[in-house]
C-alpha atoms as a PDB file:
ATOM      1  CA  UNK A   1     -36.053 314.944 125.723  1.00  0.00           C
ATOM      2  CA  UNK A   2     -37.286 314.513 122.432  1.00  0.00           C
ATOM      3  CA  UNK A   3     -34.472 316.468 120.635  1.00  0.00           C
ATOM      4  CA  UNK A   4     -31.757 314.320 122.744  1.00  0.00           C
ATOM      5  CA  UNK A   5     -33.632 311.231 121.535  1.00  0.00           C
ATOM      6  CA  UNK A   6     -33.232 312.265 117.655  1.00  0.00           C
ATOM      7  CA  UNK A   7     -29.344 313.074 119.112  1.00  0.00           C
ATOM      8  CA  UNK A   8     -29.266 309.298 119.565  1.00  0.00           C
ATOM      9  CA  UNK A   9     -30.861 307.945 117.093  1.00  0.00           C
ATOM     10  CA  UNK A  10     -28.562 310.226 114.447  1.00  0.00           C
ATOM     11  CA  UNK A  11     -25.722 309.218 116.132  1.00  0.00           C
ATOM     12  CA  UNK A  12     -27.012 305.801 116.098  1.00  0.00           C
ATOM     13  CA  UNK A  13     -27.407 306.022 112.227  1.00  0.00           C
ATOM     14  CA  UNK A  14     -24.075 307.736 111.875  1.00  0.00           C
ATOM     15  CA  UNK A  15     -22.573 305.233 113.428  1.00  0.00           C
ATOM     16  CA  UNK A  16     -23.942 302.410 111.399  1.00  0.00           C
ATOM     17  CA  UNK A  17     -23.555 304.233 108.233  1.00  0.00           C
ATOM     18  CA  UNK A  18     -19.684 304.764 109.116  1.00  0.00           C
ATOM     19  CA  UNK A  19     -19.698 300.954 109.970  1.00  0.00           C
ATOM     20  CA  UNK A  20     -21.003 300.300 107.269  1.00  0.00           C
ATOM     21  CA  UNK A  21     -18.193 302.168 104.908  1.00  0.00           C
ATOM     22  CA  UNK A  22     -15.507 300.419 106.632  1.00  0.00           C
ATOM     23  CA  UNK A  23     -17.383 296.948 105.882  1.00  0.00           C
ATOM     24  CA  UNK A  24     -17.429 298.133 102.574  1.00  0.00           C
ATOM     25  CA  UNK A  25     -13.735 299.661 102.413  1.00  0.00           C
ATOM     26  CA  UNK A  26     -12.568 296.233 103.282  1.00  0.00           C
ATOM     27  CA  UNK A  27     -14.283 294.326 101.250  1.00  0.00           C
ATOM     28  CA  UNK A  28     -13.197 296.508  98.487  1.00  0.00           C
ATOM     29  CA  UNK A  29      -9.506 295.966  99.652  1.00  0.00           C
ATOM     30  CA  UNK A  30     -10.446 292.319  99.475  1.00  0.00           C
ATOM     31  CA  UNK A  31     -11.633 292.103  96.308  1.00  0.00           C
ATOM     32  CA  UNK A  32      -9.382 293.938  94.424  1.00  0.00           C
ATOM     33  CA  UNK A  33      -6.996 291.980  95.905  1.00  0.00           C
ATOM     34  CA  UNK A  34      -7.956 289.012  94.868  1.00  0.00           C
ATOM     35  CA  UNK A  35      -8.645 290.113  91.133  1.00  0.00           C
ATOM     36  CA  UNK A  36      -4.907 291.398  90.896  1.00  0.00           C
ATOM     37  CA  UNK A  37      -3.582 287.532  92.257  1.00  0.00           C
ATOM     38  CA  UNK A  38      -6.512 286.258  89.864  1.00  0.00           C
ATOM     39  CA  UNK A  39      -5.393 287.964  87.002  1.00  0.00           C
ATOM     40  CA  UNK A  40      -1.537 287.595  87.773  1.00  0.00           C
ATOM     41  CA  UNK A  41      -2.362 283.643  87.688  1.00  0.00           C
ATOM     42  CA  UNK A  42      -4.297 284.011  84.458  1.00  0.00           C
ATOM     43  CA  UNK A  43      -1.442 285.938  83.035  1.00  0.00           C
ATOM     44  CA  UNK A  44       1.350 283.011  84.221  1.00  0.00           C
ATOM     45  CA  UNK A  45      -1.239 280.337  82.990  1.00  0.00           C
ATOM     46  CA  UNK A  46      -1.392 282.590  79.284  1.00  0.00           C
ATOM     47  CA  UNK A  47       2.119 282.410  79.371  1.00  0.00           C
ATOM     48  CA  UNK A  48       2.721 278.659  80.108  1.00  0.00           C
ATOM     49  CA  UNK A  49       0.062 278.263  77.481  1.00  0.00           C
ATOM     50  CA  UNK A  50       2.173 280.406  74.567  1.00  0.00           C
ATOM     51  CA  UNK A  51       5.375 278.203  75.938  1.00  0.00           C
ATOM     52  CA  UNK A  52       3.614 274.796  75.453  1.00  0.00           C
ATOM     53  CA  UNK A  53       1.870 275.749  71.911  1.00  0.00           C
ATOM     54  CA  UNK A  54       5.427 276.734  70.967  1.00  0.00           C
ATOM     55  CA  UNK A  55       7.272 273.656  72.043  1.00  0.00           C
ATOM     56  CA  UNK A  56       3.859 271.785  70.129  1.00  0.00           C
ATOM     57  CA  UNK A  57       4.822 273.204  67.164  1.00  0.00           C
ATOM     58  CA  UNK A  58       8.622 272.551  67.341  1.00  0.00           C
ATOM     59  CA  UNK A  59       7.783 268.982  67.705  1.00  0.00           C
ATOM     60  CA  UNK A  60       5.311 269.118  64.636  1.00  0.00           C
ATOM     61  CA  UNK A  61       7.572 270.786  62.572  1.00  0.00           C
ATOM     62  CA  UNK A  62      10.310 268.063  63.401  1.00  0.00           C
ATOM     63  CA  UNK A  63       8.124 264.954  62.989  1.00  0.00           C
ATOM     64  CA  UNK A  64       7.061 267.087  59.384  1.00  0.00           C
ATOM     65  CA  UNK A  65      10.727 267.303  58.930  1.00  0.00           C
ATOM     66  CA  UNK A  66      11.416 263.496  59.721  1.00  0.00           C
ATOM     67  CA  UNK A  67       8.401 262.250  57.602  1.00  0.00           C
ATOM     68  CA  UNK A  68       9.628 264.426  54.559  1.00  0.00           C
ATOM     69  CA  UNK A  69      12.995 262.940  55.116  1.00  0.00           C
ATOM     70  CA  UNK A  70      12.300 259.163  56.044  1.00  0.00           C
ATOM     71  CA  UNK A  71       9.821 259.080  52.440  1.00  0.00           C
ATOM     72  CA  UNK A  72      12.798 260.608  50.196  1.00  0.00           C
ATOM     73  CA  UNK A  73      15.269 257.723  51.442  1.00  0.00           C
ATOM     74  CA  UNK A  74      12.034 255.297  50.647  1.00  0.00           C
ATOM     75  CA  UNK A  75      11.946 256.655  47.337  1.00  0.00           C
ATOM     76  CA  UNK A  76      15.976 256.621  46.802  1.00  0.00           C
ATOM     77  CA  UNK A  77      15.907 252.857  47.912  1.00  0.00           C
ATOM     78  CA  UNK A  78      13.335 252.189  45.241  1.00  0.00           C
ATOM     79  CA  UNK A  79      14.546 253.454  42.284  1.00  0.00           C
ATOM     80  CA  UNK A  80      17.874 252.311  43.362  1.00  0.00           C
ATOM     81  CA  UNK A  81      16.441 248.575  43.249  1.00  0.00           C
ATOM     82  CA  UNK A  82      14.543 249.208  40.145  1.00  0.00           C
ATOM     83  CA  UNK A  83      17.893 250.007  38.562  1.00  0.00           C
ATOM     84  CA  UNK A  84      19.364 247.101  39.972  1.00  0.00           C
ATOM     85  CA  UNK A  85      16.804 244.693  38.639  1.00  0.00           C
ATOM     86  CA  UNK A  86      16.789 246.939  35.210  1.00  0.00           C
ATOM     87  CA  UNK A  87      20.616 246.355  34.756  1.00  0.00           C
ATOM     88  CA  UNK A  88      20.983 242.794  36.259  1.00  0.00           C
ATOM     89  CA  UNK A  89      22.401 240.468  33.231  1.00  0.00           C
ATOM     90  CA  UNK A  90      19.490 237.861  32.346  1.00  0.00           C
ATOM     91  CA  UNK A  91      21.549 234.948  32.722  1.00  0.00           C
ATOM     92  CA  UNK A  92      21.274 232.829  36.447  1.00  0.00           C
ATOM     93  CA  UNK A  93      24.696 232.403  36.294  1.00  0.00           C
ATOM     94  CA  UNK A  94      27.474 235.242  36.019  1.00  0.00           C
ATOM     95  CA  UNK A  95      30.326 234.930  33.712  1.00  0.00           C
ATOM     96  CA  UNK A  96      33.102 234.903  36.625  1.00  0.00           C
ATOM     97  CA  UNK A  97      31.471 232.143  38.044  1.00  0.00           C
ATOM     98  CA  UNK A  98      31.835 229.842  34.940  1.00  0.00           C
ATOM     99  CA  UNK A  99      34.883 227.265  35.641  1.00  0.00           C
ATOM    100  CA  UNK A 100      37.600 227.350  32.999  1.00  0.00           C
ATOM    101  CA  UNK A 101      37.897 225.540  30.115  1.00  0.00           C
ATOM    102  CA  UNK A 102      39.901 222.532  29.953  1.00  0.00           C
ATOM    103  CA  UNK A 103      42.905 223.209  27.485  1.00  0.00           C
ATOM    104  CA  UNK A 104      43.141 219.217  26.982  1.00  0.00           C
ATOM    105  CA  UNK A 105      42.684 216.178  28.969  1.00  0.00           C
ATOM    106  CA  UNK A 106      46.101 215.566  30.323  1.00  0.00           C
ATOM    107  CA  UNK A 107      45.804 215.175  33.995  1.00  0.00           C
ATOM    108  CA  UNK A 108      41.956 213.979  33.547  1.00  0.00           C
ATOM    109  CA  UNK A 109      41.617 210.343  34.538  1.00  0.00           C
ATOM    110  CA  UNK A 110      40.069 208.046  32.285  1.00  0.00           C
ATOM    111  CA  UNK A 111      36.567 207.514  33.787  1.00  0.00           C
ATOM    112  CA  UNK A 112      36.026 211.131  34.475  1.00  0.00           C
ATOM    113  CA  UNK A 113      32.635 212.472  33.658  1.00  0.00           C
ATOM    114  CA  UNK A 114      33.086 215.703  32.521  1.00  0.00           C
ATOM    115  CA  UNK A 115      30.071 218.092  31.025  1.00  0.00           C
ATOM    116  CA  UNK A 116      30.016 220.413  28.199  1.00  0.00           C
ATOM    117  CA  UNK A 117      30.432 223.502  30.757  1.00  0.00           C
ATOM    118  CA  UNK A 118      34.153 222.203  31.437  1.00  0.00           C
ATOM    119  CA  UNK A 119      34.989 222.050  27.561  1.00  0.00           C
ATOM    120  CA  UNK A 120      35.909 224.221  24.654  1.00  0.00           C
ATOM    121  CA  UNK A 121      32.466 222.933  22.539  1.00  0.00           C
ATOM    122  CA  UNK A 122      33.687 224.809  19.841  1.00  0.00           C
ATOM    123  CA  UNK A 123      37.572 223.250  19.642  1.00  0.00           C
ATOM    124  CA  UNK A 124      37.018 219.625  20.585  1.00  0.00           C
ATOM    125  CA  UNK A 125      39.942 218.365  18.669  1.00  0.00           C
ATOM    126  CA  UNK A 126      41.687 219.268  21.909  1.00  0.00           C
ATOM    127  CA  UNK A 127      40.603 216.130  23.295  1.00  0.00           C
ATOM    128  CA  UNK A 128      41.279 213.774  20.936  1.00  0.00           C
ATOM    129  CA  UNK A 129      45.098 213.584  21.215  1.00  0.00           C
ATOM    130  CA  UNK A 130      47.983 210.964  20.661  1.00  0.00           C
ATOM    131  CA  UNK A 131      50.967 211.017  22.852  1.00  0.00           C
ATOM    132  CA  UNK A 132      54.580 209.271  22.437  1.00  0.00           C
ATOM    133  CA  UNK A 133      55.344 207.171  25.619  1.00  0.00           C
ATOM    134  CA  UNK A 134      57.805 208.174  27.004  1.00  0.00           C
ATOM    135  CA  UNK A 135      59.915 206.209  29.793  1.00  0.00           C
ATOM    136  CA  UNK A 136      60.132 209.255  32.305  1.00  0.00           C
ATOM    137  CA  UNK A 137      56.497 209.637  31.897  1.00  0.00           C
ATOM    138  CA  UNK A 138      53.341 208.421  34.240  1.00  0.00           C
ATOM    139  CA  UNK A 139      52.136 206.801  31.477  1.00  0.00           C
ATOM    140  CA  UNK A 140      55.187 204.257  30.603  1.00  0.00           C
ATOM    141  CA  UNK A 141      55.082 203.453  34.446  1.00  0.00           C
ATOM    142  CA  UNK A 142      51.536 202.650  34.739  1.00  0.00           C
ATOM    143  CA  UNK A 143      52.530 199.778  32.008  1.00  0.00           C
ATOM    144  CA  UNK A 144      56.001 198.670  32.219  1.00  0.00           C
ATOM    145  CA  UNK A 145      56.148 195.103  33.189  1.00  0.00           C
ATOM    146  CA  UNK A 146      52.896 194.579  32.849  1.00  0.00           C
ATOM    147  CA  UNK A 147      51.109 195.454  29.339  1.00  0.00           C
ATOM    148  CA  UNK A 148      54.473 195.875  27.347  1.00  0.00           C
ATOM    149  CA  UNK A 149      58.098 194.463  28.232  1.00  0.00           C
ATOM    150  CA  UNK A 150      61.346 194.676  26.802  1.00  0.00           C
ATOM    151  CA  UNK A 151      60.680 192.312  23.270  1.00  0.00           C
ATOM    152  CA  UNK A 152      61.734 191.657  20.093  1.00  0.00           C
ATOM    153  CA  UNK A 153      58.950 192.499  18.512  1.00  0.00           C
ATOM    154  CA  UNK A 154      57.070 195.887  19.349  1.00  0.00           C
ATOM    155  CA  UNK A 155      59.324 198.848  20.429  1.00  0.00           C
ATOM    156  CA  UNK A 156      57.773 201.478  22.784  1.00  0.00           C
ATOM    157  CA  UNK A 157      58.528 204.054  19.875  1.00  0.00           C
ATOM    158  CA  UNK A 158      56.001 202.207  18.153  1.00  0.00           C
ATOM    159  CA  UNK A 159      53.532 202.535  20.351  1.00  0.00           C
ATOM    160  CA  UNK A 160      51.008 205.540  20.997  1.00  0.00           C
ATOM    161  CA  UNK A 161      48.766 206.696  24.127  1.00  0.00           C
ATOM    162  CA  UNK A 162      45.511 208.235  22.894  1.00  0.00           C
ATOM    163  CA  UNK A 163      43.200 209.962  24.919  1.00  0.00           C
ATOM    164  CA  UNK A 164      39.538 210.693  24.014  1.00  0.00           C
ATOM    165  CA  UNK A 165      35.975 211.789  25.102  1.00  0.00           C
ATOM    166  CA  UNK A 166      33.451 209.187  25.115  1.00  0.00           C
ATOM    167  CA  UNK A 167      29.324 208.609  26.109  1.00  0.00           C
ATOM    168  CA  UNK A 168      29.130 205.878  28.769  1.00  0.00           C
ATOM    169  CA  UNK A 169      26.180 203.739  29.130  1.00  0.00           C
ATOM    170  CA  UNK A 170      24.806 206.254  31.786  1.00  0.00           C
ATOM    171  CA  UNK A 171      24.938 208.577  28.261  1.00  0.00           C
ATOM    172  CA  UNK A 172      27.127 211.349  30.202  1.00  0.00           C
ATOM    173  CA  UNK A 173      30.382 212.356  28.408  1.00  0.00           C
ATOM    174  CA  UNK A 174      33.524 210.563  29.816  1.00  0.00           C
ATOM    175  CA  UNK A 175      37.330 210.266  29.519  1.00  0.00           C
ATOM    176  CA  UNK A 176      38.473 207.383  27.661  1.00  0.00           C
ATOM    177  CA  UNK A 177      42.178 206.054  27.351  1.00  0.00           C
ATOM    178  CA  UNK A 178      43.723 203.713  24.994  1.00  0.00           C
ATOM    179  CA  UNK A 179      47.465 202.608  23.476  1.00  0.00           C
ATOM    180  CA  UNK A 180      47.420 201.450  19.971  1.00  0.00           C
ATOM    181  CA  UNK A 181      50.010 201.367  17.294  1.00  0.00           C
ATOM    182  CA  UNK A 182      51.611 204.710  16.252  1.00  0.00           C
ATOM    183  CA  UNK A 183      50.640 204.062  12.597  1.00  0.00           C
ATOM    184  CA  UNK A 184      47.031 203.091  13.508  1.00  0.00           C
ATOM    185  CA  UNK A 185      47.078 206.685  15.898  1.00  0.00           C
ATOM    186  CA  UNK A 186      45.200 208.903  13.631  1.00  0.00           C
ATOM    187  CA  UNK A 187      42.901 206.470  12.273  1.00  0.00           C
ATOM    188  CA  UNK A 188      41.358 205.310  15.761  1.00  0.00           C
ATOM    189  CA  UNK A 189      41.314 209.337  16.791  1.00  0.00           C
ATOM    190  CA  UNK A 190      38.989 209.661  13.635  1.00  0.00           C
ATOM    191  CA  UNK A 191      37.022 206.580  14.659  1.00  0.00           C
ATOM    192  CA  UNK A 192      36.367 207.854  18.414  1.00  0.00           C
ATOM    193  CA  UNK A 193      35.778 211.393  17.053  1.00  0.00           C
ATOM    194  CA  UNK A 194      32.884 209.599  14.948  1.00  0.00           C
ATOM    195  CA  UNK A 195      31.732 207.340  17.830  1.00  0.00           C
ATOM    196  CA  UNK A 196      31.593 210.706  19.808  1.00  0.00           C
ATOM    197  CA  UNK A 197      29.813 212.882  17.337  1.00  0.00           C
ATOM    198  CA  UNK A 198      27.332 210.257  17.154  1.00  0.00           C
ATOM    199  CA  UNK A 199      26.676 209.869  20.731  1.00  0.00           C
ATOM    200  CA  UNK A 200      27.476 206.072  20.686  1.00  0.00           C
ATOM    201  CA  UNK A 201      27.769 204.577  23.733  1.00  0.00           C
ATOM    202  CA  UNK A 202      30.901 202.288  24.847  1.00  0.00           C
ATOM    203  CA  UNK A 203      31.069 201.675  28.762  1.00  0.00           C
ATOM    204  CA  UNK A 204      34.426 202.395  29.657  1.00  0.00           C
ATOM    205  CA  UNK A 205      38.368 203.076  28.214  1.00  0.00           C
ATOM    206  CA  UNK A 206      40.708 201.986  30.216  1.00  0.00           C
ATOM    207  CA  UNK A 207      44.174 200.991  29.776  1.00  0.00           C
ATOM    208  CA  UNK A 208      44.109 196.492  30.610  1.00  0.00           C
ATOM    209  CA  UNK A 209      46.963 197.542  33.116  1.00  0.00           C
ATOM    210  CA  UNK A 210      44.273 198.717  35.207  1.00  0.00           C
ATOM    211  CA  UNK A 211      43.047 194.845  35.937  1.00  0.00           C
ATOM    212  CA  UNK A 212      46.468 193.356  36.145  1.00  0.00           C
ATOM    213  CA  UNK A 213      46.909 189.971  37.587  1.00  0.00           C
ATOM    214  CA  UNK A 214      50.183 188.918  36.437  1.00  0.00           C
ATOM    215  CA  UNK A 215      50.036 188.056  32.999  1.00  0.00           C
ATOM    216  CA  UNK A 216      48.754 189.165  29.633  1.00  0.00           C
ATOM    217  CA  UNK A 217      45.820 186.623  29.349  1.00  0.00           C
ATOM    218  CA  UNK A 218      44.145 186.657  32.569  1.00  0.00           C
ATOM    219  CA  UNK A 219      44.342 190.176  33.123  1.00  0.00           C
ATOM    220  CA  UNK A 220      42.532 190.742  28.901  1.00  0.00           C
ATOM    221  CA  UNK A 221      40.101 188.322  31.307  1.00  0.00           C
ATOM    222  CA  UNK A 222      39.880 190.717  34.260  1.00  0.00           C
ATOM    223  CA  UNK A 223      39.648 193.676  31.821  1.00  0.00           C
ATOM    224  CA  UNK A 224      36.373 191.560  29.651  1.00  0.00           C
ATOM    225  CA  UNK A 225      34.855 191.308  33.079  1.00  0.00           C
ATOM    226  CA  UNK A 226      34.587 194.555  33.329  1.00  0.00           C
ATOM    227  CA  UNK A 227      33.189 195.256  30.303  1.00  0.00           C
ATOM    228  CA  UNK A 228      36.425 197.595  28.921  1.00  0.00           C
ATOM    229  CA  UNK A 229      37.085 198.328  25.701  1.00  0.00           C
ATOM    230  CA  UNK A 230      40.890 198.276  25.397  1.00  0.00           C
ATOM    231  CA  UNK A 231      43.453 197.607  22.851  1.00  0.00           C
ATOM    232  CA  UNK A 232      47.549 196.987  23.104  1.00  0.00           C
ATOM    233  CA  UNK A 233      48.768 194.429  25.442  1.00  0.00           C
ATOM    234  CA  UNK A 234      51.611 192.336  24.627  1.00  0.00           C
ATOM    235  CA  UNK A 235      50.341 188.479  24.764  1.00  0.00           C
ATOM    236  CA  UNK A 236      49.707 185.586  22.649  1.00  0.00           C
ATOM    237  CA  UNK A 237      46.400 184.742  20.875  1.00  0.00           C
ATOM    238  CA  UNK A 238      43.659 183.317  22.860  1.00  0.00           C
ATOM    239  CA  UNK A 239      44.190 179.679  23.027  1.00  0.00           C
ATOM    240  CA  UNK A 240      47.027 180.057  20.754  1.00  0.00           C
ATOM    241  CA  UNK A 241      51.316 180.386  20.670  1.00  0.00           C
ATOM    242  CA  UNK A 242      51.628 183.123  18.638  1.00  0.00           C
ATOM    243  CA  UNK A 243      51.422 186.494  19.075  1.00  0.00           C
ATOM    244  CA  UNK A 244      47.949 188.340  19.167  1.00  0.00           C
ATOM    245  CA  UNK A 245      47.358 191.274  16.753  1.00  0.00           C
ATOM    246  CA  UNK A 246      46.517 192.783  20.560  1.00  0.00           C
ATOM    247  CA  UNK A 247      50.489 192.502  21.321  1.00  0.00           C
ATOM    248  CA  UNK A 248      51.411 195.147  18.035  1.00  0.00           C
ATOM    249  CA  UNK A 249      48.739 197.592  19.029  1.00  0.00           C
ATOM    250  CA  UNK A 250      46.194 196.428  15.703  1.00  0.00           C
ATOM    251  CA  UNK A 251      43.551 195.537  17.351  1.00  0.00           C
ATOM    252  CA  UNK A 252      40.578 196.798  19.582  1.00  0.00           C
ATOM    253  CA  UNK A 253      37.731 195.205  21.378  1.00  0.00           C
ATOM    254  CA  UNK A 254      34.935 197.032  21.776  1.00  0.00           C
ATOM    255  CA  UNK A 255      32.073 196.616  24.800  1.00  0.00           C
ATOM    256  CA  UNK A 256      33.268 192.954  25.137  1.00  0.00           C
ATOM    257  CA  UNK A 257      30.090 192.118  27.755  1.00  0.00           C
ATOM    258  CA  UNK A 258      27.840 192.837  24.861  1.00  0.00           C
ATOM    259  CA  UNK A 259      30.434 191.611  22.389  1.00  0.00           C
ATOM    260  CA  UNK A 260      31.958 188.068  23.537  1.00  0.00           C
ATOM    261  CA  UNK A 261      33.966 185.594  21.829  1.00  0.00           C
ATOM    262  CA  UNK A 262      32.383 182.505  21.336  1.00  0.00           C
ATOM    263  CA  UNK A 263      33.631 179.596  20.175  1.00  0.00           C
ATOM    264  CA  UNK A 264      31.578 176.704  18.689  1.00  0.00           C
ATOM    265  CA  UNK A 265      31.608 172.865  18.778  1.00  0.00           C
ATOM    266  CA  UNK A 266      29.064 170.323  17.695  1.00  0.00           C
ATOM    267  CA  UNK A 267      26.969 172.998  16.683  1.00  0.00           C
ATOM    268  CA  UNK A 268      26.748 174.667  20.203  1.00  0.00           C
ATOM    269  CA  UNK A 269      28.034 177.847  21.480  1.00  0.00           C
ATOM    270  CA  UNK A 270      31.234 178.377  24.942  1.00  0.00           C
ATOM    271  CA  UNK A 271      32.426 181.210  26.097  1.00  0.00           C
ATOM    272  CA  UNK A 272      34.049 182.227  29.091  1.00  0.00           C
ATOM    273  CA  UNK A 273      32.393 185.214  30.420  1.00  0.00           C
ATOM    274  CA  UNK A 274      28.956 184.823  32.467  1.00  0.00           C
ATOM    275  CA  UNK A 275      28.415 188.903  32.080  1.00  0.00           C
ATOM    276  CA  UNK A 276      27.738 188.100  27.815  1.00  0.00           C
ATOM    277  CA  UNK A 277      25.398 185.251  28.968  1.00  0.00           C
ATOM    278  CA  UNK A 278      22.633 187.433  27.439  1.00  0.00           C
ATOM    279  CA  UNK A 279      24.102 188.504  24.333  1.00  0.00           C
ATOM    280  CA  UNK A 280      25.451 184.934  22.875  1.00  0.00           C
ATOM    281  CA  UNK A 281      22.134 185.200  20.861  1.00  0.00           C
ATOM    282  CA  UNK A 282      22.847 188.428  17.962  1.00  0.00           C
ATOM    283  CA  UNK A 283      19.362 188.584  16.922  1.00  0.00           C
ATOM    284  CA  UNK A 284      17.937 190.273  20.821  1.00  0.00           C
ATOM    285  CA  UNK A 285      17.998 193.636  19.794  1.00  0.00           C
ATOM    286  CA  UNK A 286      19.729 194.656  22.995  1.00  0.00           C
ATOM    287  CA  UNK A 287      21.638 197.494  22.827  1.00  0.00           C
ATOM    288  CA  UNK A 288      24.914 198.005  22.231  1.00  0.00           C
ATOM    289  CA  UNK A 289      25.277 194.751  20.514  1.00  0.00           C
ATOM    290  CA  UNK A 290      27.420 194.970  17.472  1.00  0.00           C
ATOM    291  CA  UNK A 291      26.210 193.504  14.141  1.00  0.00           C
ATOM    292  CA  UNK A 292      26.398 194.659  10.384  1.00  0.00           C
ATOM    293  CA  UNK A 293      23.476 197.391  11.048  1.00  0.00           C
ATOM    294  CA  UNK A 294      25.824 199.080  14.034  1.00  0.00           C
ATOM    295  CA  UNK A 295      27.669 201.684  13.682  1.00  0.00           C
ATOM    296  CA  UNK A 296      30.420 200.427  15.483  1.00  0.00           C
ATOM    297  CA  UNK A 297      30.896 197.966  12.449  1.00  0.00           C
ATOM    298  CA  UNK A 298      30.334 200.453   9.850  1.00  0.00           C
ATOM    299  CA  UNK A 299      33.515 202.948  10.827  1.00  0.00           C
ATOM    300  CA  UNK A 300      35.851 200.448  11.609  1.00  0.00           C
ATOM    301  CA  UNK A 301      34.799 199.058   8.460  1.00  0.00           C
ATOM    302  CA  UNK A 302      35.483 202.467   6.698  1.00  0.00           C
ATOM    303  CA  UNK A 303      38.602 202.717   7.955  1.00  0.00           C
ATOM    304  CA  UNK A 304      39.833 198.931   6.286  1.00  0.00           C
ATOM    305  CA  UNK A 305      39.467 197.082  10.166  1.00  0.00           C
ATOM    306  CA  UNK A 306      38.243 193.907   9.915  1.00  0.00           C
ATOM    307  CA  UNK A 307      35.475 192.752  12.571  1.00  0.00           C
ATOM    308  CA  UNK A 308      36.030 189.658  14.163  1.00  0.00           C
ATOM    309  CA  UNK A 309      32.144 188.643  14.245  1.00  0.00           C
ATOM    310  CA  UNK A 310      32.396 187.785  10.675  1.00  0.00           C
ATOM    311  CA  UNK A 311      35.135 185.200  11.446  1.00  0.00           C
ATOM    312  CA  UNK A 312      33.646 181.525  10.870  1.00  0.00           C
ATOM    313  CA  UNK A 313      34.910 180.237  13.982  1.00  0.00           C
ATOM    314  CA  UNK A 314      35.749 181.018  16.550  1.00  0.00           C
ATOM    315  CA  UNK A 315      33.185 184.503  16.494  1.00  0.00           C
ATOM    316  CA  UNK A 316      34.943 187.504  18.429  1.00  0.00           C
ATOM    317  CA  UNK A 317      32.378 189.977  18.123  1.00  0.00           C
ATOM    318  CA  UNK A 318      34.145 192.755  19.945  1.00  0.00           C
ATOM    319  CA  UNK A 319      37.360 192.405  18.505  1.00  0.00           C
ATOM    320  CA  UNK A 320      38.724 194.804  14.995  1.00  0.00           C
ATOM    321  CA  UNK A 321      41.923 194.450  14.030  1.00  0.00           C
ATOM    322  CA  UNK A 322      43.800 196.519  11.385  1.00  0.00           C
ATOM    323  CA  UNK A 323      47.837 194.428  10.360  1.00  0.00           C
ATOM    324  CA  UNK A 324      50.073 197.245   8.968  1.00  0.00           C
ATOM    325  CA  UNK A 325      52.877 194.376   8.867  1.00  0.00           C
END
C-alpha cells in the first residue's frame, strides 16, 4: 500500500515535472519568437534610419551648395556696381544728351530766348550776321508793301537784314532782328556785338512790319508802344514832309518806352506815348534810360551816330542816326 502510494505520488511528480517542460518549451518557442520579429523591426527601423540621415545630408550639402553659390553672385553684383559708380563720368549730364549747336540764327525767330547750351560760346560771330534781301526770300515778303515800296529813293540793294543776340529786360539772351542801310551793316553788327558783350539790356528787336497798320507813321506808333527798338521803314519825318533818316536805313531807336520823343512848348513837355509817362523826367535814375553816362550813348557815339536827346527841340531820346548821303 505504501509502495503503490510513492507509485503515485512519483508519477504525480513526473507528471508535473513533464508539464512543466512543455510550459517551458513553449514559452521558449514564444520568446524567441518574438526576439527574432523584435530584432527584424529594429533592423528595418536601423535601416530607415541610415536612409533618412542620408537623404539629411543630401539636402545639407545642397542648401551648402546654394548658399556658396547665392553669396558669389552677391559678391559679383557688388563689385560690378562699384565699377559702375568708379567709371561713371562726373558730369549729371552725358555728352550725347547735349543738343547741337546752332550753326547761325537763320530760322530762329526774333524773340527767341535761347541759352548758352544752344550756342557755339566760343564762335559767337556766327550770330551777328548781315544778309542781302532778296525778293524770293521770307524776309523781302514779310516787308514788301509795308516797310519798303517800290521808290525813288532807297533801292532794296541798299538795304541789309541783320540778325543779332541780345539781353532782354528779363536779362535772358534773345534773338534780335533789324534792317538798316548796307553801308551802316558792319557798324551796327559792332555796336550790338558791344551792347551784347556788355550785357546791356534792350527789350525787344523786331522788324516795325511786325505792328503794321497801314502806313509808315502809325505803325513806328504801334511799334513805340511796344517798346521795340527798330530801324528802316520808309516814311516821312514825324510831323514833317520830308523823308525821315528812318526811310534810308540811318537811323535807330533804341528802348523808345524808356526813350520818348518829347516835344516842348511854353516851357512844358508832350509826347504821345502814355508807356514813357515815367521817363519824361532824365534825372530818375530808372534803368535803361539813355543819357550821356549810358552806354548806349557812348558806342553809338564811337561809331560817329548822333543821339537825338541832344537835339534842342524837339528831344528824341531813343533815336541815333548816322547820314552817309
Amino acid at each position: 500500500m505504501r509502495q503503490s502510494r510513492r507509485r503515485n505520488r512519483n508519477h504525480l511528480v513526473s507528471g508535473l515535472i513533464g508539464a512543466a517542460g512543455v510550459g517551458l518549451l513553449v514559452s521558449a518557442i514564444f520568446l524567441g519568437a518574438r526576439v527574432s520579429a523584435l530584432n527584424g523591426q529594429m533592423e528595418r527601423m536601423s535601416a530607415e534610419n541610415a536612409s533618412l540621415m542620408e537623404v539629411s545630408r543630401e539636402a545639407d550639402g545642397m542648401r551648402a551648395e546654394m548658399e556658396s553659390s547665392l553669396e558669389a553672385e552677391r559678391l559679383a553684383s557688388a563689385r560690378a556696381s562699384s565699377e559702375a559708380e568708379t567709371s561713371e563720368p562726373e558730369t549729371t549730364q552725358p555728352p550725347e544728351t547735349e543738343p547741337p549747336k546752332w550753326e547761325t540764327l537763320d530760322g530762329v525767330a526774333a524773340g527767341t530766348v535761347v541759352t548758352s547750351r544752344e550756342l557755339d560760346m566760343d564762335h559767337l560771330e556766327k550770330y551777328f550776321q548781315a544778309y542781302e534781301i532778296k525778293t524770293e526770300g521770307a524776309v523781302y515778303g514779310r516787308i514788301n508793301g509795308k516797310s519798303y515800296r517800290d521808290n525813288p529813293d532807297v533801292a532794296l540793294s541798299d538795304l541789309r537784314y541783320l540778325k543779332v543776340l541780345h539781353y532782354n529786360f528779363n536779362h535772358e539772351l534773345q534773338v534780335g532782328e533789324i534792317i538798316v542801310n548796307k553801308g551802316l551793316a558792319d557798324e551796327v553788327l559792332e555796336i550790338f556785338r558791344e551792347f551784347y558783350d556788355a550785357e546791356y539790356e534792350i527789350q525787344s528787336m523786331h522788324l516795325v512790319d511786325n505792328y503794321w497798320t497801314g502806313d509808315g507813321e502809325s505803325s513806328d506808333s504801334a511799334s513805340i508802344d511796344k517798346n521795340n527798338t527798330s530801324c528802316f521803314n520808309y516814311r516821312p519825318v514825324t510831323g514833317g514832309g520830308k523823308l525821315s533818316n528812318h526811310a534810308y536805313g540811318f537811323a535807330i531807336d533804341i528802348n523808345p518806352q524808356q526813350n520818348p520823343y518829347v516835344s516842348y512848348r511854353d516851357g512844358k513837355a508832350r509826347w504821345s506815348h502814355e508807356n514813357a509817362n515815367d521817363y519824361i523826367d532824365r534825372s530818375t535814375g530808372l534803368p535803361h534810360v539813355i543819357t550821356h553816362e549810358d552806354l548806349a550813348f557812348k558806342v553809338f557815339s564811337a561809331h560817329g551816330f548822333s543821339w537825338g536827346g541832344d537835339w534842342n527841340n524837339p528831344k528824341d531820346y531813343q533815336h541815333f542816326e548816322k547820314k552817309l548821303y
